[in-house]
Protein backbone atom coordinates (compact mmCIF):
# COMPACT_ATOMS: atom_id res chain seq x y z
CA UNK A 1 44.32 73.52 82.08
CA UNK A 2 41.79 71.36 83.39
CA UNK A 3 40.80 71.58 86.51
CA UNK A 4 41.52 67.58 87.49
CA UNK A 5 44.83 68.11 86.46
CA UNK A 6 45.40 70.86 89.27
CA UNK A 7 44.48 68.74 91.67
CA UNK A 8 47.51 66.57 91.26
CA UNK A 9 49.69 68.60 93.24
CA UNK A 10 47.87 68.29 96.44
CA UNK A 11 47.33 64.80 96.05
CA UNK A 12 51.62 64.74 95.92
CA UNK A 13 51.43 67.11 98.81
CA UNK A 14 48.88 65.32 100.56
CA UNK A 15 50.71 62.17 100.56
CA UNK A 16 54.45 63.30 101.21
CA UNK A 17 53.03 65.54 104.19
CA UNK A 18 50.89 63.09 105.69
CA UNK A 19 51.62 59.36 104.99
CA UNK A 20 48.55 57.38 105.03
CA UNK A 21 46.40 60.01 104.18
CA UNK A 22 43.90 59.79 100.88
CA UNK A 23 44.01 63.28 98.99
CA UNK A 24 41.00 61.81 97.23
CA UNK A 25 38.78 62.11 100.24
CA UNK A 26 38.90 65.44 99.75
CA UNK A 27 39.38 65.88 95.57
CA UNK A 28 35.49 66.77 95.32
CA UNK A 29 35.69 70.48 97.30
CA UNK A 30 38.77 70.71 96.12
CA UNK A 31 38.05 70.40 92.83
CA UNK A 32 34.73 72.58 93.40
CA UNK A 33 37.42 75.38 95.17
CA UNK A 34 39.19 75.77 91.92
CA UNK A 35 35.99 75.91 89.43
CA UNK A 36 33.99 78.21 91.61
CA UNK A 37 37.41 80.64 91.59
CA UNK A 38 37.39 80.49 88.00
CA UNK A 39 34.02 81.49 87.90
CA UNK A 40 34.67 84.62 90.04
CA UNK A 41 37.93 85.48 87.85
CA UNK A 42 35.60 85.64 85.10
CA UNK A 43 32.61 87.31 86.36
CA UNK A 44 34.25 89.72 88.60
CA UNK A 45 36.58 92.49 86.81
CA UNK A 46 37.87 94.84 89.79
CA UNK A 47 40.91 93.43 92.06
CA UNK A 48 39.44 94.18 95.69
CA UNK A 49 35.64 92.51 94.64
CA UNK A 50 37.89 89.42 93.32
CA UNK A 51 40.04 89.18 96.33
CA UNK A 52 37.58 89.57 98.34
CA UNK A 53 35.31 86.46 96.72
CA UNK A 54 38.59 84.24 95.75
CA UNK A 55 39.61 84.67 100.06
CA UNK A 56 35.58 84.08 100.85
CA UNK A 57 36.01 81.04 98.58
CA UNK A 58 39.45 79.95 99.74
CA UNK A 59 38.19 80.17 103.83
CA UNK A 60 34.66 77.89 102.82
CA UNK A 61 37.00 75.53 101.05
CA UNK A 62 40.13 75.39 104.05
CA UNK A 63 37.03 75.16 106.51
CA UNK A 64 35.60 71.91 104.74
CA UNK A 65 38.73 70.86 104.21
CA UNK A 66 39.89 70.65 108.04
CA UNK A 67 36.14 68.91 108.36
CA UNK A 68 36.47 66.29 105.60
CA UNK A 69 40.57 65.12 106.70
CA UNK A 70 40.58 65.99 110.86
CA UNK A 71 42.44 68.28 112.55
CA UNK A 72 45.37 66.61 112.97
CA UNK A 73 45.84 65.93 108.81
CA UNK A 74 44.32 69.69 108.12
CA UNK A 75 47.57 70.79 110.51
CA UNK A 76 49.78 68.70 109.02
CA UNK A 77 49.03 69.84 105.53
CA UNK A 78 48.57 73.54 106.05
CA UNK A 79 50.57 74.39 109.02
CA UNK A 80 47.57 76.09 110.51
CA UNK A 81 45.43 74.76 114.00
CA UNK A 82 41.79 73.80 114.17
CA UNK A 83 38.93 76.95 113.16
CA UNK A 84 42.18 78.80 111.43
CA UNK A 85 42.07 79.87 107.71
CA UNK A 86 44.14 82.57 105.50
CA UNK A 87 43.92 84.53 103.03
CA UNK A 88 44.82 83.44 99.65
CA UNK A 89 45.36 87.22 98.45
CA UNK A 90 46.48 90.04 100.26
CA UNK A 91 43.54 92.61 99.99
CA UNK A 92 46.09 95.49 100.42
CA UNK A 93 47.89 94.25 96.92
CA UNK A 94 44.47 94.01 95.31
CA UNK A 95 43.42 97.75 96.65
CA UNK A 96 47.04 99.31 95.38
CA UNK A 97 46.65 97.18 91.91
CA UNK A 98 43.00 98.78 91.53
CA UNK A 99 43.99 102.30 91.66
């Protein structure tokens, strides 16, 4: 799939969570988000190296995402307060999965 095309669904999101809001202000890192987590999948062939790089990758890109649409938006669309990120992955799944 291209990676423009899984964008599409946040820009939905985006705009059904918070009216007003332009999910293209932000399409750049997200688009960057999604290539440089390819990359990893590829590069990286044990679970707990590739969790841990896809969550390092996932906090940089929730971190300039709450910087590029405000706090207020960055709430609105993840549910989560200024300076707080998740995990994508659950490094305990990843560590049972690799042995």
């Amino acid at each position: 799939m291209h990676l423009a095309a899984t964008h599409s669904p946040a820009w939905i999101l985006t705009r059904h969570a918070v009216p007003g809001a332009d999910p293209d202000s932000f399409r750049d890192i997200h688009l960057d988000f999604l290539k440089e987590t390819r990359v990893a999948m590829a590069k990286v062939d044990k679970p707990v190296p590739l969790a841990e790089k896809i969550n390092e990758l996932a906090v940089q890109f929730q971190n300039s995402l709450a910087v590029r649409v405000g706090a207020v938006a960055y709430q609105k669309l993840t549910g989560l307060g200024p300076g707080e990120t998740v995990n994508v992955i659950d490094p305990n799944i990843a560590a049972a999965v690799q042995h």
